[in-house]
PDB file of N, CA and C in Angstrom:
ATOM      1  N   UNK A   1       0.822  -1.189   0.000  1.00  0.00           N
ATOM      2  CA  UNK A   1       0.000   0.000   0.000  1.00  0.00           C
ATOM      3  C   UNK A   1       0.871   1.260   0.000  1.00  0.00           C
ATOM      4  N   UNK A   2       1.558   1.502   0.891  1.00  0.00           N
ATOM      5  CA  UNK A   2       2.507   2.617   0.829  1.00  0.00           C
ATOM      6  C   UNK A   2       4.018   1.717   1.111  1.00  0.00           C
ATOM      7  N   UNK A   3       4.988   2.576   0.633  1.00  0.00           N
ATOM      8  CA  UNK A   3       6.278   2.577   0.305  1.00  0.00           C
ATOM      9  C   UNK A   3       6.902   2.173   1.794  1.00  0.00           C
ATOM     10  N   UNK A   4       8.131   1.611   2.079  1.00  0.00           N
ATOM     11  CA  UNK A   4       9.047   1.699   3.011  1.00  0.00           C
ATOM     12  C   UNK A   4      10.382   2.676   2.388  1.00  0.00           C
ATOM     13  N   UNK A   5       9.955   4.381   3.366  1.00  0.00           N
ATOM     14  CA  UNK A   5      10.584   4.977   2.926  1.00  0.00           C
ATOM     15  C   UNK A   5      11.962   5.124   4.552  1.00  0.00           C
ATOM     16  N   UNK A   6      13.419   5.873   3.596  1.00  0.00           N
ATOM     17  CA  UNK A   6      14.360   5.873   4.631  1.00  0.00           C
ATOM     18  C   UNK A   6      14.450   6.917   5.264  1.00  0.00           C
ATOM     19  N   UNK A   7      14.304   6.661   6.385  1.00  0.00           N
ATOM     20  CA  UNK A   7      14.191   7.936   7.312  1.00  0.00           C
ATOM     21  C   UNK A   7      15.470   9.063   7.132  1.00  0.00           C
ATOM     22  N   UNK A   8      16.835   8.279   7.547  1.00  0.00           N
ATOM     23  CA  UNK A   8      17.992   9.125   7.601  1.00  0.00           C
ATOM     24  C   UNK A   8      17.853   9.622   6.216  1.00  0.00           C
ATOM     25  N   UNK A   9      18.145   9.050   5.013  1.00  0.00           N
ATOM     26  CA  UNK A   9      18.147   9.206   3.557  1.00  0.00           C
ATOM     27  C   UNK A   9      17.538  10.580   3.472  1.00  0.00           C
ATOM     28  N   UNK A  10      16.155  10.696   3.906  1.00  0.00           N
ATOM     29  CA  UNK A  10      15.184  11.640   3.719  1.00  0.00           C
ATOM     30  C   UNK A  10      15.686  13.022   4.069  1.00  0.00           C
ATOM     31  N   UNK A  11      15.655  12.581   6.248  1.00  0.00           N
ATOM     32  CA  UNK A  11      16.427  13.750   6.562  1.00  0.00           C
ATOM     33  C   UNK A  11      17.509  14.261   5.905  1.00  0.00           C
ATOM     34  N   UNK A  12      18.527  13.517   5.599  1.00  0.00           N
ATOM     35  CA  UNK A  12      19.638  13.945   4.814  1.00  0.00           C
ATOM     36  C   UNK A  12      19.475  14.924   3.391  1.00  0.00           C
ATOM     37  N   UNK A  13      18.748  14.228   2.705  1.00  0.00           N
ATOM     38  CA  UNK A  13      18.366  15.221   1.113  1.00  0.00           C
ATOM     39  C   UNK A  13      17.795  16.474   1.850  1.00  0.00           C
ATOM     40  N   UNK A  14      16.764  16.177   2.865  1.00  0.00           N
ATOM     41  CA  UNK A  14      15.845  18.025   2.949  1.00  0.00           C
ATOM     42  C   UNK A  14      17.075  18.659   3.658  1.00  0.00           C
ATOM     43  N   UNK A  15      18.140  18.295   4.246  1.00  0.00           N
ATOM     44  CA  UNK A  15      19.027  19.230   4.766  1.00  0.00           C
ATOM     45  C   UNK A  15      20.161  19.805   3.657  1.00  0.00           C
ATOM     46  N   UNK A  16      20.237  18.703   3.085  1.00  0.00           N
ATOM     47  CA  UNK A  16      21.198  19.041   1.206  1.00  0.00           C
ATOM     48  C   UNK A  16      20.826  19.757   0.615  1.00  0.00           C
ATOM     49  N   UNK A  17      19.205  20.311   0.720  1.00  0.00           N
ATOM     50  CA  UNK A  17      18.705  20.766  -0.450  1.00  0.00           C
ATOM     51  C   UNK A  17      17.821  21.621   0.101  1.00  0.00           C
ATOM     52  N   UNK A  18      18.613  22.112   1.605  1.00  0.00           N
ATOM     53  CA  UNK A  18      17.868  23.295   2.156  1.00  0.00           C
ATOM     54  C   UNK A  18      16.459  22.997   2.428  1.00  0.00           C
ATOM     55  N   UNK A  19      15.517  22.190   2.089  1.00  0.00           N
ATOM     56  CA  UNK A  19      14.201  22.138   2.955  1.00  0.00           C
ATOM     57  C   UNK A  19      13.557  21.909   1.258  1.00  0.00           C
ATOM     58  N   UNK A  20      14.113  21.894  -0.077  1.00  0.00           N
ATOM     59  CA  UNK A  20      13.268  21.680  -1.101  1.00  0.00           C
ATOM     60  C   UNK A  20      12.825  20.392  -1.117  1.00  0.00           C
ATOM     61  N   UNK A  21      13.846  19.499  -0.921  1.00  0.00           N
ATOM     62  CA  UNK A  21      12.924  17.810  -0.661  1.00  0.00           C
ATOM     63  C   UNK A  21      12.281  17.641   0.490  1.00  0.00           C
ATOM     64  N   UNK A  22      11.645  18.260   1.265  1.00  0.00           N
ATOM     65  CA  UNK A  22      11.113  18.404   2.866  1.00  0.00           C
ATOM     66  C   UNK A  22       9.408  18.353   1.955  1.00  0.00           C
ATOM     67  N   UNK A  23       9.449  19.244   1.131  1.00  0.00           N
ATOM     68  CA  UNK A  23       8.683  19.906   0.464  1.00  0.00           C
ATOM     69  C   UNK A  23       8.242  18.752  -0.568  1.00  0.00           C
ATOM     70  N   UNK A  24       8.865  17.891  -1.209  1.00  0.00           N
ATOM     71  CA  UNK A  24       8.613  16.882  -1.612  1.00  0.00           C
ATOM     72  C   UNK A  24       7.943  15.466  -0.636  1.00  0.00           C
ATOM     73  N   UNK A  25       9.096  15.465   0.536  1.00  0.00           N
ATOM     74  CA  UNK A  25       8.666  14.963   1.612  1.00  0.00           C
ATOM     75  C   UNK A  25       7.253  14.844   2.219  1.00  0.00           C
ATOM     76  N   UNK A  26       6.586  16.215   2.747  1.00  0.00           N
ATOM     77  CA  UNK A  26       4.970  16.561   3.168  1.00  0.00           C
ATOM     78  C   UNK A  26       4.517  15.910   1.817  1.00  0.00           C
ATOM     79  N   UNK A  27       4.775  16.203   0.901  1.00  0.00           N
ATOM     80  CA  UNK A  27       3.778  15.502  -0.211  1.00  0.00           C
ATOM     81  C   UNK A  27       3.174  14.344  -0.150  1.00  0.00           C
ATOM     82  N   UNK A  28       4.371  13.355  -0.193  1.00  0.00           N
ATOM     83  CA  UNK A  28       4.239  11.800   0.418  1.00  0.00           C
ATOM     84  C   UNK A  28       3.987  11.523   1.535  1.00  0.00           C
ATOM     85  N   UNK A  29       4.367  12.086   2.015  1.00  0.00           N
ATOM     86  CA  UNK A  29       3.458  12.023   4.179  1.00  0.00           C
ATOM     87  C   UNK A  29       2.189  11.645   3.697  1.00  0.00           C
ATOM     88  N   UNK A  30       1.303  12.834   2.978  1.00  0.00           N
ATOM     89  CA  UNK A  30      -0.069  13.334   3.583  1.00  0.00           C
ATOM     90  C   UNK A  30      -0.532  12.235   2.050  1.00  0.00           C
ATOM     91  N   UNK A  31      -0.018  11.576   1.113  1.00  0.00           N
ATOM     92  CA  UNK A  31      -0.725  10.833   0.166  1.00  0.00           C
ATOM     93  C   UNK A  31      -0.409   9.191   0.585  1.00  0.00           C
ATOM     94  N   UNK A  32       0.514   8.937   1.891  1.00  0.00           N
ATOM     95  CA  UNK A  32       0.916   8.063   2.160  1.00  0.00           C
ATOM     96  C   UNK A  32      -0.392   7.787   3.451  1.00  0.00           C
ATOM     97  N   UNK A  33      -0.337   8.698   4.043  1.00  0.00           N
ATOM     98  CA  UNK A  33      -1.353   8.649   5.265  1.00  0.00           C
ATOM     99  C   UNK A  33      -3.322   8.892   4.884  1.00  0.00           C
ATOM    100  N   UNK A  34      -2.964   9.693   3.528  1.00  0.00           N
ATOM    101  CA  UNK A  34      -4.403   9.005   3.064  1.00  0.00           C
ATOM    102  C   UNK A  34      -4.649   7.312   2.312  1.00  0.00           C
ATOM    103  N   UNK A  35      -3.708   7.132   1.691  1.00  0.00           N
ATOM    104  CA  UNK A  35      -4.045   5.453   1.532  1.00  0.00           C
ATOM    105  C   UNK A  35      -4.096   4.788   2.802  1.00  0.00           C
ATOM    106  N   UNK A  36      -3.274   5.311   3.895  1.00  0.00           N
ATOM    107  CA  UNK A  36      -3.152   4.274   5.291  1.00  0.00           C
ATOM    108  C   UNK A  36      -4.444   4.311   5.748  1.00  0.00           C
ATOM    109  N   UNK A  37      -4.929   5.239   5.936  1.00  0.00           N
ATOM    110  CA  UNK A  37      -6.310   6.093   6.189  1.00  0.00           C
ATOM    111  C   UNK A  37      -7.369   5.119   5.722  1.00  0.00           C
ATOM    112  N   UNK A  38      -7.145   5.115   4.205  1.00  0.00           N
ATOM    113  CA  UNK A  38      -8.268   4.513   3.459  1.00  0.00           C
ATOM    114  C   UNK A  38      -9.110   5.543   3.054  1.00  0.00           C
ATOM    115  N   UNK A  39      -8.671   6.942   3.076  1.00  0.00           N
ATOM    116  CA  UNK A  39      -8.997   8.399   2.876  1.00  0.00           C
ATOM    117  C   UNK A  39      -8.775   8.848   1.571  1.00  0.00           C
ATOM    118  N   UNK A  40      -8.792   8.149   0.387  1.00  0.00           N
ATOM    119  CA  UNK A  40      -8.275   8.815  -1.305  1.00  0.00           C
ATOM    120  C   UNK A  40      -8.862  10.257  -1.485  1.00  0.00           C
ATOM    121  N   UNK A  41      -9.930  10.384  -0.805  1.00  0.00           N
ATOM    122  CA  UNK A  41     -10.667  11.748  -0.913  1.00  0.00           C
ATOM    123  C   UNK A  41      -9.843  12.781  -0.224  1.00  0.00           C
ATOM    124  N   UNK A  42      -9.362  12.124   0.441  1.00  0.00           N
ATOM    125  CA  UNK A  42      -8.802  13.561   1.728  1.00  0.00           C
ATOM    126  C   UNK A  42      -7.837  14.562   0.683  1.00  0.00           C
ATOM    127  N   UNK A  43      -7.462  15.679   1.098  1.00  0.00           N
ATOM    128  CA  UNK A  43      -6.743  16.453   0.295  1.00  0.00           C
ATOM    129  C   UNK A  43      -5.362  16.303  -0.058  1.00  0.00           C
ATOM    130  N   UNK A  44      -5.258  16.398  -1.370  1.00  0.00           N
ATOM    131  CA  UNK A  44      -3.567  15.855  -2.058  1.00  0.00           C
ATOM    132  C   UNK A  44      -2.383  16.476  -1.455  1.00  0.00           C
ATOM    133  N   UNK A  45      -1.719  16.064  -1.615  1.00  0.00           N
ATOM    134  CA  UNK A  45      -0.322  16.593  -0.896  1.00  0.00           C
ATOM    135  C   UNK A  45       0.098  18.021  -1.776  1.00  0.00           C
ATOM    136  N   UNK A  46      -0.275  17.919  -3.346  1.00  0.00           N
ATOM    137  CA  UNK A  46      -0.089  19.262  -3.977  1.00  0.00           C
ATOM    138  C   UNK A  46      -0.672  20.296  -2.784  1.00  0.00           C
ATOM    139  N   UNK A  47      -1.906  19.883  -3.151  1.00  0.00           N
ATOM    140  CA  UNK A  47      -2.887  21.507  -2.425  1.00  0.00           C
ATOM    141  C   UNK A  47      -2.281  21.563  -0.835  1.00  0.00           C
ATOM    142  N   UNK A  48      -2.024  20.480  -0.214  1.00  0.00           N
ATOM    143  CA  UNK A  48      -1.226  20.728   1.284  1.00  0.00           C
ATOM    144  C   UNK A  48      -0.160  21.959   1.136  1.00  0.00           C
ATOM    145  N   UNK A  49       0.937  21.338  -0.018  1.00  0.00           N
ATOM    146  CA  UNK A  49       1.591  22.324   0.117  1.00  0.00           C
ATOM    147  C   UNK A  49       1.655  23.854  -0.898  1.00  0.00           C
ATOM    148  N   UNK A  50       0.676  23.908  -1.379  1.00  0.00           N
ATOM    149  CA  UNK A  50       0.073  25.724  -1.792  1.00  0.00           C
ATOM    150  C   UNK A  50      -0.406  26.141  -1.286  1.00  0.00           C
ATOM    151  N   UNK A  51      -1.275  25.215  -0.056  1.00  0.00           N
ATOM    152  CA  UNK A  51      -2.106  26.259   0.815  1.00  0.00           C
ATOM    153  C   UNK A  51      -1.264  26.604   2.041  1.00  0.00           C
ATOM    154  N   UNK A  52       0.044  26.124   2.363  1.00  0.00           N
ATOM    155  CA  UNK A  52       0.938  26.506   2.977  1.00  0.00           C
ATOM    156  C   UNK A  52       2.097  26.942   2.274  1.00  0.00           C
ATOM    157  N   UNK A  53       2.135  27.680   1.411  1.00  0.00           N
ATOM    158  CA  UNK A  53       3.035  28.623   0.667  1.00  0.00           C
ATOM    159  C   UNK A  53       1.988  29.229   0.862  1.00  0.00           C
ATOM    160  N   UNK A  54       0.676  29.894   0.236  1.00  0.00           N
ATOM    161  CA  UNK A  54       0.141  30.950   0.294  1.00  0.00           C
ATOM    162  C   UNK A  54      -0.235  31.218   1.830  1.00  0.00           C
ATOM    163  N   UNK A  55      -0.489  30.690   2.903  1.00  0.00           N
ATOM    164  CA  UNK A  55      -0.485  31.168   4.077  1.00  0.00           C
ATOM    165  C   UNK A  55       0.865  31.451   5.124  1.00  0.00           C
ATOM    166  N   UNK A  56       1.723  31.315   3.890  1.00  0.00           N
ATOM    167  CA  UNK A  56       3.218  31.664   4.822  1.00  0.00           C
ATOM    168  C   UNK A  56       3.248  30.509   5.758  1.00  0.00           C
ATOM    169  N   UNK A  57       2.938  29.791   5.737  1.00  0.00           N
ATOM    170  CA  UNK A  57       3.385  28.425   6.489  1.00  0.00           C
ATOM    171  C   UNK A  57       2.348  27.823   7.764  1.00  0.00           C
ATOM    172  N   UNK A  58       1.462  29.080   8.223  1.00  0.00           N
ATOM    173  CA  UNK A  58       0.352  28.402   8.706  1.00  0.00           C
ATOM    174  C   UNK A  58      -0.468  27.440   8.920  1.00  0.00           C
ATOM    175  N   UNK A  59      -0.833  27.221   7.495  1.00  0.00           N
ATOM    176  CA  UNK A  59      -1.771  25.771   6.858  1.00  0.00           C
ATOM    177  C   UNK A  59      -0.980  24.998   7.290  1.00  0.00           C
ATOM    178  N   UNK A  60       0.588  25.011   7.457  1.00  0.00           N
ATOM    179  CA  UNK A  60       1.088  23.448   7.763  1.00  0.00           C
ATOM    180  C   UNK A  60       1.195  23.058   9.120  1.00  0.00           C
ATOM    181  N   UNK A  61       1.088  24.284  10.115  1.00  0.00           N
ATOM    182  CA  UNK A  61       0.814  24.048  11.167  1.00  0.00           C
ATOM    183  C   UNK A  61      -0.048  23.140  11.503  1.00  0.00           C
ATOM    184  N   UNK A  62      -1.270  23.770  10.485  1.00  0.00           N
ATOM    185  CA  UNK A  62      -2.483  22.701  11.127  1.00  0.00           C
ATOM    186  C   UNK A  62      -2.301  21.207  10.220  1.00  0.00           C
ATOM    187  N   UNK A  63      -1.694  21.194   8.742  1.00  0.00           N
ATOM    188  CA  UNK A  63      -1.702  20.313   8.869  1.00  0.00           C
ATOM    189  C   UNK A  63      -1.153  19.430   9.570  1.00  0.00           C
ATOM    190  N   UNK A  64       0.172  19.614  10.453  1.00  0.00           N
ATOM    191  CA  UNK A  64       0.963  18.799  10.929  1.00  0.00           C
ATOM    192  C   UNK A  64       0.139  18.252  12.276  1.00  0.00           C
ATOM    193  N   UNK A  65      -0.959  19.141  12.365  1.00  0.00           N
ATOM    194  CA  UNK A  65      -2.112  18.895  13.764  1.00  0.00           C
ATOM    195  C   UNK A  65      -2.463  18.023  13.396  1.00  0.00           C
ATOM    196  N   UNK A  66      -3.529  18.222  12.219  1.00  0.00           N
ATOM    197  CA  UNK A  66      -4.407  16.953  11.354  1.00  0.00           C
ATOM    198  C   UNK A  66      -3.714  15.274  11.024  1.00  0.00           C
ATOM    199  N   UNK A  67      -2.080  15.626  10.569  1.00  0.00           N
ATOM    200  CA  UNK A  67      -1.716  14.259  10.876  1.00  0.00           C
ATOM    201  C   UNK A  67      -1.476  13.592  11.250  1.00  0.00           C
ATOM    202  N   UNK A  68      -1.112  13.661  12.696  1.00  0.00           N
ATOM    203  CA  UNK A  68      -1.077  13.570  14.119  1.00  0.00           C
ATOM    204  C   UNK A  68      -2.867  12.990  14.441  1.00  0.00           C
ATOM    205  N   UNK A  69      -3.500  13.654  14.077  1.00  0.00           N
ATOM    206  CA  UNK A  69      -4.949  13.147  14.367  1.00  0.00           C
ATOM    207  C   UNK A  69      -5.157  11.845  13.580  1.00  0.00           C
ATOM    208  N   UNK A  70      -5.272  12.230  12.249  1.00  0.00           N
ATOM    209  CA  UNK A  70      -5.274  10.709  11.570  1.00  0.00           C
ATOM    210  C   UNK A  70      -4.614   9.798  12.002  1.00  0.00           C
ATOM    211  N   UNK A  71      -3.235   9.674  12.336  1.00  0.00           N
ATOM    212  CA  UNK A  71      -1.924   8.241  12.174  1.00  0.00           C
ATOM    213  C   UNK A  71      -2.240   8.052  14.028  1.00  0.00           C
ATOM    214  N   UNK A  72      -2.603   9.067  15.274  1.00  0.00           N
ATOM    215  CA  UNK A  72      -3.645   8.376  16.217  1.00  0.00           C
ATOM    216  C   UNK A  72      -4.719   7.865  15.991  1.00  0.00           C
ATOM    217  N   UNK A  73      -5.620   8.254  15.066  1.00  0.00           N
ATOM    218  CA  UNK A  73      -7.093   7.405  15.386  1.00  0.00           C
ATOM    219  C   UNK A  73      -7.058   6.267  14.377  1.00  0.00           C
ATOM    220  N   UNK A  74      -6.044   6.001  13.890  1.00  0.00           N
ATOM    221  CA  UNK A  74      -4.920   4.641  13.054  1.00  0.00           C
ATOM    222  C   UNK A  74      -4.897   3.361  13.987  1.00  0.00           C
ATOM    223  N   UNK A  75      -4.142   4.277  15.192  1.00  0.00           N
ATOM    224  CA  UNK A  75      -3.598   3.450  16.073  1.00  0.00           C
ATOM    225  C   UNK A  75      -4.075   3.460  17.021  1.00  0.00           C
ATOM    226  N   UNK A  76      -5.235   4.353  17.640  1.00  0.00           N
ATOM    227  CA  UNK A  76      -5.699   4.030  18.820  1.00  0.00           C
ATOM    228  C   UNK A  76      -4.764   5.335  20.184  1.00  0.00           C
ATOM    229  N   UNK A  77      -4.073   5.720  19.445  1.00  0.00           N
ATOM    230  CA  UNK A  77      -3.034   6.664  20.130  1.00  0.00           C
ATOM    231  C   UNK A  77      -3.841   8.372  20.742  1.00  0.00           C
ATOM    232  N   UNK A  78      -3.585   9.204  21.083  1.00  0.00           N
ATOM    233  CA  UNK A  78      -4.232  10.225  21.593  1.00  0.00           C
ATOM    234  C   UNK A  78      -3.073  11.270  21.728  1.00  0.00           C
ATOM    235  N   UNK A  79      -1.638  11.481  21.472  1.00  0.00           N
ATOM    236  CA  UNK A  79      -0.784  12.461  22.135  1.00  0.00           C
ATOM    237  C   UNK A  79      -0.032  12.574  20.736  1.00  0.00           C
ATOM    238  N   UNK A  80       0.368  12.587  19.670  1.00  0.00           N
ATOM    239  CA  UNK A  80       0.818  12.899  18.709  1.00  0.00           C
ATOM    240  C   UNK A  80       0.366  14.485  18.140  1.00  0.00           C
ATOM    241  N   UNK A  81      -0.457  14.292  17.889  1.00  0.00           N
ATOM    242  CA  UNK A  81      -1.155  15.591  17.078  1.00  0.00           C
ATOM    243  C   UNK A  81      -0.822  17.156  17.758  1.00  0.00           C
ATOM    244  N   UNK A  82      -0.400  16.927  19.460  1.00  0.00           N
ATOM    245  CA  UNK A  82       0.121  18.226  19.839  1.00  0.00           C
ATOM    246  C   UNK A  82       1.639  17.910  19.439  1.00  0.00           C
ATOM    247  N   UNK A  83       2.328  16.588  20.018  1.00  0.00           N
ATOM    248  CA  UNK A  83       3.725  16.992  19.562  1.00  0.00           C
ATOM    249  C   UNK A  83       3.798  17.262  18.200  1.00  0.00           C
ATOM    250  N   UNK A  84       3.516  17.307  17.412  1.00  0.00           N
ATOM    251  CA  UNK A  84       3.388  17.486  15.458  1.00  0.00           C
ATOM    252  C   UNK A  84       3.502  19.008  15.545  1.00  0.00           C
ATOM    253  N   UNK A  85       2.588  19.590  15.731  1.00  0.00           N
ATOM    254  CA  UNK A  85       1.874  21.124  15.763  1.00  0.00           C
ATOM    255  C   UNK A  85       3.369  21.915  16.767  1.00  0.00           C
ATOM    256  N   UNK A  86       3.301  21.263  18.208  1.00  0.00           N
ATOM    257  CA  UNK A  86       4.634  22.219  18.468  1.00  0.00           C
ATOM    258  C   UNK A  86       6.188  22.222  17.462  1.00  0.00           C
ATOM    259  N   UNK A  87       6.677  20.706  17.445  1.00  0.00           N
ATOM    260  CA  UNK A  87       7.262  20.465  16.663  1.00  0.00           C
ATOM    261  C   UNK A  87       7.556  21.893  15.488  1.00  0.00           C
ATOM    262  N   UNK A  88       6.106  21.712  14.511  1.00  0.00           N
ATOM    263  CA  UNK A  88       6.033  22.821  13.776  1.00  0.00           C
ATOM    264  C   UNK A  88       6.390  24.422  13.811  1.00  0.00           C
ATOM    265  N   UNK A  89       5.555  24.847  14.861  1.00  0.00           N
ATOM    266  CA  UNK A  89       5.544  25.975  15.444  1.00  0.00           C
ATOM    267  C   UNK A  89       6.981  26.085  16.298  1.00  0.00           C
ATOM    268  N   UNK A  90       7.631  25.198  16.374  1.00  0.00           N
ATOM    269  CA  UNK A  90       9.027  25.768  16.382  1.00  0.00           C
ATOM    270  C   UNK A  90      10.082  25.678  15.605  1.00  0.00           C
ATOM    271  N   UNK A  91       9.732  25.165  14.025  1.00  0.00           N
ATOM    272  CA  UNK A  91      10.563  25.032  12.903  1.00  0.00           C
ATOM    273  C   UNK A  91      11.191  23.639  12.852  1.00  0.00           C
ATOM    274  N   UNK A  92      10.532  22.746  13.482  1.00  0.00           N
ATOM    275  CA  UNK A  92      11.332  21.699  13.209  1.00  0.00           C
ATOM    276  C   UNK A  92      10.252  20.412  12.697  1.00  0.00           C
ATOM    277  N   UNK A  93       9.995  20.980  11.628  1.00  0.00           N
ATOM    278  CA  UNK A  93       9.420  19.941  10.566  1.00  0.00           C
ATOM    279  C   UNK A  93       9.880  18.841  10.435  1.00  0.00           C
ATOM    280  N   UNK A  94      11.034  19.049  10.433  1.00  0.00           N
ATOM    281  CA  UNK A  94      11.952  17.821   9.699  1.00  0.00           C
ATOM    282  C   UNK A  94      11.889  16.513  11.012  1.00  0.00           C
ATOM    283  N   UNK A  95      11.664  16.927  11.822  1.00  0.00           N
ATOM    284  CA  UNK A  95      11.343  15.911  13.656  1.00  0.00           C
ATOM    285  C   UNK A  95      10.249  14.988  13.125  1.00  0.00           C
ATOM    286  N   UNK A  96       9.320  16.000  12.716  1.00  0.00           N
ATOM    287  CA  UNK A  96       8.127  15.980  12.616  1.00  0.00           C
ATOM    288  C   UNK A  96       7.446  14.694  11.672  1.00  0.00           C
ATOM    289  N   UNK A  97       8.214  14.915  10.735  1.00  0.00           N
ATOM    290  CA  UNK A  97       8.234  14.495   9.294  1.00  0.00           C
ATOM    291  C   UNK A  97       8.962  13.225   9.160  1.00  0.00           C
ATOM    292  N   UNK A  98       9.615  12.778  10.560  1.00  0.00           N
ATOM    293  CA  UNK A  98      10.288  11.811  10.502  1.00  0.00           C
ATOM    294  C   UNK A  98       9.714  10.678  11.388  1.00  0.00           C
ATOM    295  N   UNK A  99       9.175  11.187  12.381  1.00  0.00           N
ATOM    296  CA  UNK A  99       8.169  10.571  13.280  1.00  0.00           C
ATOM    297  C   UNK A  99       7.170  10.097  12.449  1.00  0.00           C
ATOM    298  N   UNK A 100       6.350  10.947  11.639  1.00  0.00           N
ATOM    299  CA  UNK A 100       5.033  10.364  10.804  1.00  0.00           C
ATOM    300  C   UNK A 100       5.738   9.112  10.018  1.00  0.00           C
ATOM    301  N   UNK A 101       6.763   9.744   9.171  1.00  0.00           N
ATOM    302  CA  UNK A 101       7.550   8.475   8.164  1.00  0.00           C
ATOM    303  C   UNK A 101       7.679   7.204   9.266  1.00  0.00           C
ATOM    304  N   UNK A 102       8.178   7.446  10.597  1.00  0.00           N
ATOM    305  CA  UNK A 102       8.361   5.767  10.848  1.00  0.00           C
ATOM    306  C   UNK A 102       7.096   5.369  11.247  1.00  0.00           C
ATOM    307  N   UNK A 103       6.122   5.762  12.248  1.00  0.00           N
ATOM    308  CA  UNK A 103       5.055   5.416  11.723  1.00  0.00           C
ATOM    309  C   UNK A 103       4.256   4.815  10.425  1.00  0.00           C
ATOM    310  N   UNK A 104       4.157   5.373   9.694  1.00  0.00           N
ATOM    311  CA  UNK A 104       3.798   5.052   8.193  1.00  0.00           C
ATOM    312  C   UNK A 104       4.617   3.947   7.598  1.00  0.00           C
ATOM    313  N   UNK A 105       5.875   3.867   7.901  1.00  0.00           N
ATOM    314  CA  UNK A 105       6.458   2.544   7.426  1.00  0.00           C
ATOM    315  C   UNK A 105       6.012   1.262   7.976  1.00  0.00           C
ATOM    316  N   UNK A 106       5.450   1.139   9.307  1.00  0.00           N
ATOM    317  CA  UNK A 106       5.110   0.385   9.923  1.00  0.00           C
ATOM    318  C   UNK A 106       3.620  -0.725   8.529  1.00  0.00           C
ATOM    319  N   UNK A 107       2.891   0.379   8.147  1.00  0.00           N
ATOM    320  CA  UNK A 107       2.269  -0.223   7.036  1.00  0.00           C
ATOM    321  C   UNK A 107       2.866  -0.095   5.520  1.00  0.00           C
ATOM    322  N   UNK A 108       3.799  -0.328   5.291  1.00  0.00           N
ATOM    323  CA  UNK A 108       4.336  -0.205   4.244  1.00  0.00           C
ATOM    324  C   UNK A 108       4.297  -1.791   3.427  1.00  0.00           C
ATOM    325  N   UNK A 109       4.597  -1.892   2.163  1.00  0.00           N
ATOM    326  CA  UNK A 109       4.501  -3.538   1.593  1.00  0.00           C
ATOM    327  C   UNK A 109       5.615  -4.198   1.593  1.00  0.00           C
ATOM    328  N   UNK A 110       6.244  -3.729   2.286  1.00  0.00           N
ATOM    329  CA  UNK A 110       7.122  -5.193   3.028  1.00  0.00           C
ATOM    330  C   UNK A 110       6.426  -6.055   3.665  1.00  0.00           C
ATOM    331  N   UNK A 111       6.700  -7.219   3.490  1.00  0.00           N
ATOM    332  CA  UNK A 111       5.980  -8.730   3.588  1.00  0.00           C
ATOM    333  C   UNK A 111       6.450  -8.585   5.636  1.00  0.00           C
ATOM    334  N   UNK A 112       7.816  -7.967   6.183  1.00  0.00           N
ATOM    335  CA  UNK A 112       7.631  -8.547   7.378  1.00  0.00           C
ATOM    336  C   UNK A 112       7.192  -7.099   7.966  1.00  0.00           C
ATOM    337  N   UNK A 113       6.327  -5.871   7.947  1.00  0.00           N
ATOM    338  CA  UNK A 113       5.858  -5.218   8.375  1.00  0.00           C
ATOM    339  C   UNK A 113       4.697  -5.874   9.375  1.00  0.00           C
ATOM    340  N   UNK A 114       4.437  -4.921  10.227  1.00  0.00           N
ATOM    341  CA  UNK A 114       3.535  -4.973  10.958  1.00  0.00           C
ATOM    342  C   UNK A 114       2.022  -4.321  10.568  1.00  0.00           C
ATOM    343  N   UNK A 115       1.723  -4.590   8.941  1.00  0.00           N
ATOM    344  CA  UNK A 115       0.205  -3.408   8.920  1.00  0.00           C
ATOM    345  C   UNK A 115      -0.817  -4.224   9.473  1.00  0.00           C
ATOM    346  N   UNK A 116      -1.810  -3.748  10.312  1.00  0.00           N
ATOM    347  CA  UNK A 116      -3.177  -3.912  10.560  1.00  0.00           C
ATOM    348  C   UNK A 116      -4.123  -4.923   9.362  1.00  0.00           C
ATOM    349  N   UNK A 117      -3.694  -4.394   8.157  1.00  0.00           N
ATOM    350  CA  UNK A 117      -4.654  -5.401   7.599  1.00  0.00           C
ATOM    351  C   UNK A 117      -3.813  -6.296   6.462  1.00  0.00           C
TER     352      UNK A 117
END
């Protein structure tokens, strides 16, 4: 269903490339966590990240709230969705973004993953 992506790898390029693959990164978060979801409707990772370029970075605040909400009510979890949002609100996306990724790998199509279904 979704990819087994590399965490360090990741961090490494958005720091190489100044935060432009970070930006690639949120993309796949939020299209990775709507298939996990079972959410195809939910909003694309494009429009995630224009509506946080045009709000100066706001929108990602909340999104980083919202995915934190989804990848808990995934798991049954309840305390993510504030660490995401502070995380954010103090510039460190990239924490952020790395936490959701290992999460999300957890359902990834590797045969010895742990997904739910």
């Amino acid at each position: 269903m979704v990819e087994n992506r590399s965490i360090a790898l990741y961090i490494v390029l958005t720091i190489i490339t100044c935060g432009i693959f970070g930006i690639y990164w949120m993309v796949v978060l939020n299209d990775d966590t709507n298939a996990v979801t079972r959410n195809p409707n939910d909003m694309t990772g494009g429009i995630v990240v224009l509506l946080s370029i045009v709000t100066c970075g706001i929108f990602g605040w909340y999104w980083n709230y919202k995915q934190g909400e989804k990848l808990d009510k995934l798991e049954g979890q309840s305390n993510s969705a504030i660490l995401y949002l502070v995380l954010s609100i103090f510039g460190l996306n990239i924490i952020s973004y790395a936490l959701m990724q290992d999460r999300l790998n957890k359902y990834s199509d590797n045969p010895n993953s742990n997904a739910p279904f």
